[in-house]
Protein backbone atom coordinates (compact mmCIF):
# COMPACT_ATOMS: atom_id res chain seq x y z
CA UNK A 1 0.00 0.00 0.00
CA UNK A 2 2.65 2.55 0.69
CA UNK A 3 4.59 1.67 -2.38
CA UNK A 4 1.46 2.30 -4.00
CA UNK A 5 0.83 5.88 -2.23
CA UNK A 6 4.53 6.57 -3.14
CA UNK A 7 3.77 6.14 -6.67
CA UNK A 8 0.82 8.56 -6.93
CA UNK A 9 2.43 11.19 -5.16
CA UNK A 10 5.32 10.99 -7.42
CA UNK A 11 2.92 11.40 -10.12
CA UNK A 12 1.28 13.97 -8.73
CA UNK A 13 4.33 16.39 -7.92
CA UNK A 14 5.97 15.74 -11.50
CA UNK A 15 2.20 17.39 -12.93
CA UNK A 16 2.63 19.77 -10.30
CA UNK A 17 6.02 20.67 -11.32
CA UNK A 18 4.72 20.54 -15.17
CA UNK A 19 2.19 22.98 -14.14
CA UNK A 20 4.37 25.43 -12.77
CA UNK A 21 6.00 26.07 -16.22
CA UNK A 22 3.19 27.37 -17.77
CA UNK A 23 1.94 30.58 -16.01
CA UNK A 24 1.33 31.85 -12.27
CA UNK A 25 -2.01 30.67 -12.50
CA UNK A 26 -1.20 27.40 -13.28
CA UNK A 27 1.38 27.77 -10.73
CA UNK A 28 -0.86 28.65 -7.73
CA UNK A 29 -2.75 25.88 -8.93
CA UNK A 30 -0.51 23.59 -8.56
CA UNK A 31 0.67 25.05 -5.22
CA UNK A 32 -2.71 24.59 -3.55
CA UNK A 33 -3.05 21.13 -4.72
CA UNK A 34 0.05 20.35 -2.85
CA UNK A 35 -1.29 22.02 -0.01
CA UNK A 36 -4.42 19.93 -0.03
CA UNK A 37 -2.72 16.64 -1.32
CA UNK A 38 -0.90 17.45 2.71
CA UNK A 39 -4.29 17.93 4.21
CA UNK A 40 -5.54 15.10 3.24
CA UNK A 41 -2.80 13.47 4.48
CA UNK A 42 -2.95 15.02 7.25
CA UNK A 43 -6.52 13.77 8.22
CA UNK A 44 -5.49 10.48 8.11
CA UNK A 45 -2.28 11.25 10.64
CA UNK A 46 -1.76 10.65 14.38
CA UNK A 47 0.03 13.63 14.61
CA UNK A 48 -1.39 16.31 12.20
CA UNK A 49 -0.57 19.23 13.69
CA UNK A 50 2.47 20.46 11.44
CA UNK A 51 1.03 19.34 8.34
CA UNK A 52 -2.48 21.11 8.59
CA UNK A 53 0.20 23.75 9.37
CA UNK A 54 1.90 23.19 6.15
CA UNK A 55 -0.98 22.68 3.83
CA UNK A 56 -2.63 24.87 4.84
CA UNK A 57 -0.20 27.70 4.59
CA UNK A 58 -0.02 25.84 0.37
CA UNK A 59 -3.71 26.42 0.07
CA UNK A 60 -3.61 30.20 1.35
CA UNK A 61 -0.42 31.69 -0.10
CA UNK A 62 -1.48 30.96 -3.56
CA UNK A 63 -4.93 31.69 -3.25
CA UNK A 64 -3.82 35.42 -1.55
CA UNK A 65 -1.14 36.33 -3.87
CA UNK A 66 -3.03 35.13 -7.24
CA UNK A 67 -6.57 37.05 -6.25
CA UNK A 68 -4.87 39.86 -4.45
CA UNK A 69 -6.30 42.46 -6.76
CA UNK A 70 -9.94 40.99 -6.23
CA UNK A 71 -9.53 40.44 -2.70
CA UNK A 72 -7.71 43.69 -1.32
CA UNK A 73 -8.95 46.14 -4.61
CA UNK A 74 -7.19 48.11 -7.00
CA UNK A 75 -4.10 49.56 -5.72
CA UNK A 76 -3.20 53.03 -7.52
């Protein structure tokens, strides 16, 4: 089972890292999947603690810095 796991997070951070080539869109995308793949994980834990932490510092960076403009408004 944990070979198996292995496997599709491999997968998963080589499209992640083939995502991140093609804009910052893409790339916050990719990001916050990351960040959720870790939550996820993280629910299934003993110890979550530093990987809620983690992912879910992935899932808010992106999401701040892509939809700054909408969030905080127009700056100048």
């Amino acid at each position: 089972m944990g070979v198996i796991i292995f496997c599709f997070v491999s997968v998963l951070l080589i499209w992640a890292l083939a995502v991140m080539v093609v804009s910052k869109f893409f790339r916050a995308l990719a990001v916050a999947g990351v960040g959720a793949m870790l939550l996820s994980i993280a629910s299934r834990s003993d110890r979550p603690t530093w990987l809620t932490f983690v992912g879910c510092s992935l899932l808010a960076v992106p999401i701040v810095t892509t939809f700054r403009k909408t969030i905080f408004g127009e700056r100048g």
